[in-house]
C-alpha atoms as a PDB file:
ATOM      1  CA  UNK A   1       6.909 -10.031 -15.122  1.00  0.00           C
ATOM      2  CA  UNK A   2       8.100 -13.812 -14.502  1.00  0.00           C
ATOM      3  CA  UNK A   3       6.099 -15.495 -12.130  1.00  0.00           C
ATOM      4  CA  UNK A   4       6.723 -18.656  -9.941  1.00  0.00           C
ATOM      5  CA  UNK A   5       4.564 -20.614  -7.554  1.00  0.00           C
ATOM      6  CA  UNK A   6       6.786 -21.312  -4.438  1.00  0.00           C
ATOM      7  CA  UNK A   7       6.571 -21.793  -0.656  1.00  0.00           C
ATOM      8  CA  UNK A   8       5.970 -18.392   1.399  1.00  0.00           C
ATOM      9  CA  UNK A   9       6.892 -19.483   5.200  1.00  0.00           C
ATOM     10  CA  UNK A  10       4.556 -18.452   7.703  1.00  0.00           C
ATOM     11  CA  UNK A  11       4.190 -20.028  11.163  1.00  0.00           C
ATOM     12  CA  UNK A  12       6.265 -19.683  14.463  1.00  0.00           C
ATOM     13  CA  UNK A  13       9.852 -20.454  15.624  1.00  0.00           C
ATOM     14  CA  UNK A  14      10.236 -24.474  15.321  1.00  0.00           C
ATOM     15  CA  UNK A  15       6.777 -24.571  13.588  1.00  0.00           C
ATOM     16  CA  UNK A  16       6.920 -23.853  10.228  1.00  0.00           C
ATOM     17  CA  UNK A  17       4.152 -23.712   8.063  1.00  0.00           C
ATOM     18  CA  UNK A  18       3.955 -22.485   4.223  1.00  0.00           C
ATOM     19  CA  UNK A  19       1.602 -21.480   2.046  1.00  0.00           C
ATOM     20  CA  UNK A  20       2.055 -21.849  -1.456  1.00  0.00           C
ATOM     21  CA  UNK A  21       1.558 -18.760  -3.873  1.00  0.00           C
ATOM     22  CA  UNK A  22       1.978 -17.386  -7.308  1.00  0.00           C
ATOM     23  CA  UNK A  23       4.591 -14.611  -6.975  1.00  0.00           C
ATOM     24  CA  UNK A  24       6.971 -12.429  -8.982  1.00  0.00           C
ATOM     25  CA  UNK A  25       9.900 -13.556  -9.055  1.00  0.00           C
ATOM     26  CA  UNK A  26      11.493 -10.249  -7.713  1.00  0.00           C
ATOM     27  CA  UNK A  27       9.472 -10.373  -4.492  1.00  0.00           C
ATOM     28  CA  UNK A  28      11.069 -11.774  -1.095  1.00  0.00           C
ATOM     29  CA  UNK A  29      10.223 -15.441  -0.216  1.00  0.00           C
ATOM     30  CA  UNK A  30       7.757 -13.897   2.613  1.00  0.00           C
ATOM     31  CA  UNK A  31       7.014 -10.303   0.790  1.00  0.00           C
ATOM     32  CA  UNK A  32       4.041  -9.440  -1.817  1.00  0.00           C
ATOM     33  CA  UNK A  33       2.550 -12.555  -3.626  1.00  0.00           C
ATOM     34  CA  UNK A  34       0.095 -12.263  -6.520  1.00  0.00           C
ATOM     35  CA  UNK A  35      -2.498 -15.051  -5.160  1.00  0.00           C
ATOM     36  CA  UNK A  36      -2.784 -18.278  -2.769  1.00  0.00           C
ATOM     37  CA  UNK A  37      -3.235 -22.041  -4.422  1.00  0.00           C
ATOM     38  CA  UNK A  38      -2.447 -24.173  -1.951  1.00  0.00           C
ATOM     39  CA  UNK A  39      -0.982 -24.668   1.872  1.00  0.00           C
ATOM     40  CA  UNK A  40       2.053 -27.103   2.864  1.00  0.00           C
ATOM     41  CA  UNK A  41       2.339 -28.271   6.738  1.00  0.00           C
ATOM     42  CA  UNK A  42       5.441 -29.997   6.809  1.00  0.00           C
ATOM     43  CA  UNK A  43       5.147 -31.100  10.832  1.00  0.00           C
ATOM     44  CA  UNK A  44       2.090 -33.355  10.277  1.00  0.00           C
ATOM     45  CA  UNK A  45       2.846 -36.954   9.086  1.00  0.00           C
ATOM     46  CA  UNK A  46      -0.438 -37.695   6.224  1.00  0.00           C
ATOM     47  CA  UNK A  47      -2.300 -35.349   4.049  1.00  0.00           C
ATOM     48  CA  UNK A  48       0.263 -33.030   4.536  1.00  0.00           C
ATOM     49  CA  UNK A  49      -0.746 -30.072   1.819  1.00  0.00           C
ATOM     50  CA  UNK A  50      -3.388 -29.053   0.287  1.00  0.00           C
ATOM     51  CA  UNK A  51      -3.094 -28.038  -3.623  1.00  0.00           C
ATOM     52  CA  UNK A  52      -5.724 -26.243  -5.751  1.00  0.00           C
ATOM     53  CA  UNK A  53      -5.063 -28.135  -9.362  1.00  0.00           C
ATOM     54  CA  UNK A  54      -7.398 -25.722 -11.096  1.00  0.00           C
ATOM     55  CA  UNK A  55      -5.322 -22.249 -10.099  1.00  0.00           C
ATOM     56  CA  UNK A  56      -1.977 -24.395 -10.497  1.00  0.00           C
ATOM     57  CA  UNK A  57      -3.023 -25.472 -14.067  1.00  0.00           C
ATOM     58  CA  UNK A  58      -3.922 -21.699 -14.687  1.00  0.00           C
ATOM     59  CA  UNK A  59      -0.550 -20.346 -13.339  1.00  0.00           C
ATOM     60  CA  UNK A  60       1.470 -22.986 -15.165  1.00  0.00           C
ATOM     61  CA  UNK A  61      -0.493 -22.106 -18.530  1.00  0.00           C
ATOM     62  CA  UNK A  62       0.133 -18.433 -18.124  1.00  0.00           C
ATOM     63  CA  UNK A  63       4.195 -19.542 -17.988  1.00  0.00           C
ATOM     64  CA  UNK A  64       4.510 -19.247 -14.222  1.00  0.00           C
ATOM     65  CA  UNK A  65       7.317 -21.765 -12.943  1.00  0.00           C
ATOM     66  CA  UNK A  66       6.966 -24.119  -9.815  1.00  0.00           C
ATOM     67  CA  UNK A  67       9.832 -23.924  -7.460  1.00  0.00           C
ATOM     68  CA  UNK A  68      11.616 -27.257  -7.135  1.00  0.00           C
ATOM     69  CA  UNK A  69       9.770 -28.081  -3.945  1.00  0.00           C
ATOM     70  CA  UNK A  70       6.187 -27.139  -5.316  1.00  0.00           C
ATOM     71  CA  UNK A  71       6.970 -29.269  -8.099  1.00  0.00           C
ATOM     72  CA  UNK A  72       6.894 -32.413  -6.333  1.00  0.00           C
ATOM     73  CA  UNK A  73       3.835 -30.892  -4.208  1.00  0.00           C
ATOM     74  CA  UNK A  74       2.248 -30.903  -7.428  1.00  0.00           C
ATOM     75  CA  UNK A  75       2.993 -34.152  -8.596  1.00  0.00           C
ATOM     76  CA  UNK A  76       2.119 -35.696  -5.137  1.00  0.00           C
ATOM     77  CA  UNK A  77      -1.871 -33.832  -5.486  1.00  0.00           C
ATOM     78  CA  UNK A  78      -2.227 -35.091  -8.725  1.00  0.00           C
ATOM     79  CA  UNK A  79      -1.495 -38.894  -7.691  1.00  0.00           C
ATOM     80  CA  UNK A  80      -3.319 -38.184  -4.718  1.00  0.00           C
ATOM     81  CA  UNK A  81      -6.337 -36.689  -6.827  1.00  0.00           C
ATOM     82  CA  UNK A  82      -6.179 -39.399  -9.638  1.00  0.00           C
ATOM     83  CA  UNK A  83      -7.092 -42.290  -6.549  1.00  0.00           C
ATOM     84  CA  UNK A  84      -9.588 -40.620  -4.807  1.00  0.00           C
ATOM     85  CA  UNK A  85     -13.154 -40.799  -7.319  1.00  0.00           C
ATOM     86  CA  UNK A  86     -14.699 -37.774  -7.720  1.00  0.00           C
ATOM     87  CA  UNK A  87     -18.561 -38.203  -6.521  1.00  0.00           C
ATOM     88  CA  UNK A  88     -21.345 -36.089  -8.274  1.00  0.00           C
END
């Protein structure tokens, strides 16, 4: 089974909203999805989407493939994670 994180569309007419998933890549772009990492809003203007780096790095180790999109969602909450210090 070949997985891929991508962007599952939720949201209303005009108002988009996706959440980002690990899916097979068989599955509609809005069907069954194996599990949620992360949410993408693309109608507000900062902080935008929300990425969890630890499922992401488990997906991507297991051979799952990031969309084109996700991919730069990715690289974005990685920059955004490496300036913000983590406090104990």
């Amino acid at each position: 089974m070949a997985v891929a994180l991508r962007l599952r569309r939720e949201g209303t007419k005009d108002r988009p909203y996706y959440r980002v998933v690990a899916a097979d890549n068989r599955a509609r772009r809005d069907g069954r999805y194996i599990e949620i990492v992360g949410s993408y809003d693309p109608m507000k203007e900062k902080d935008n989407s929300e990425i969890d780096l630890e499922k992401v790095d488990k997906w991507i180790s297991n051979g799952a493939q990031p969309s084109d999109t996700v991919r730069s969602l990715i690289k974005k909450a990685r920059k955004t994670a490496a300036a913000t210090p983590v406090e104990a």
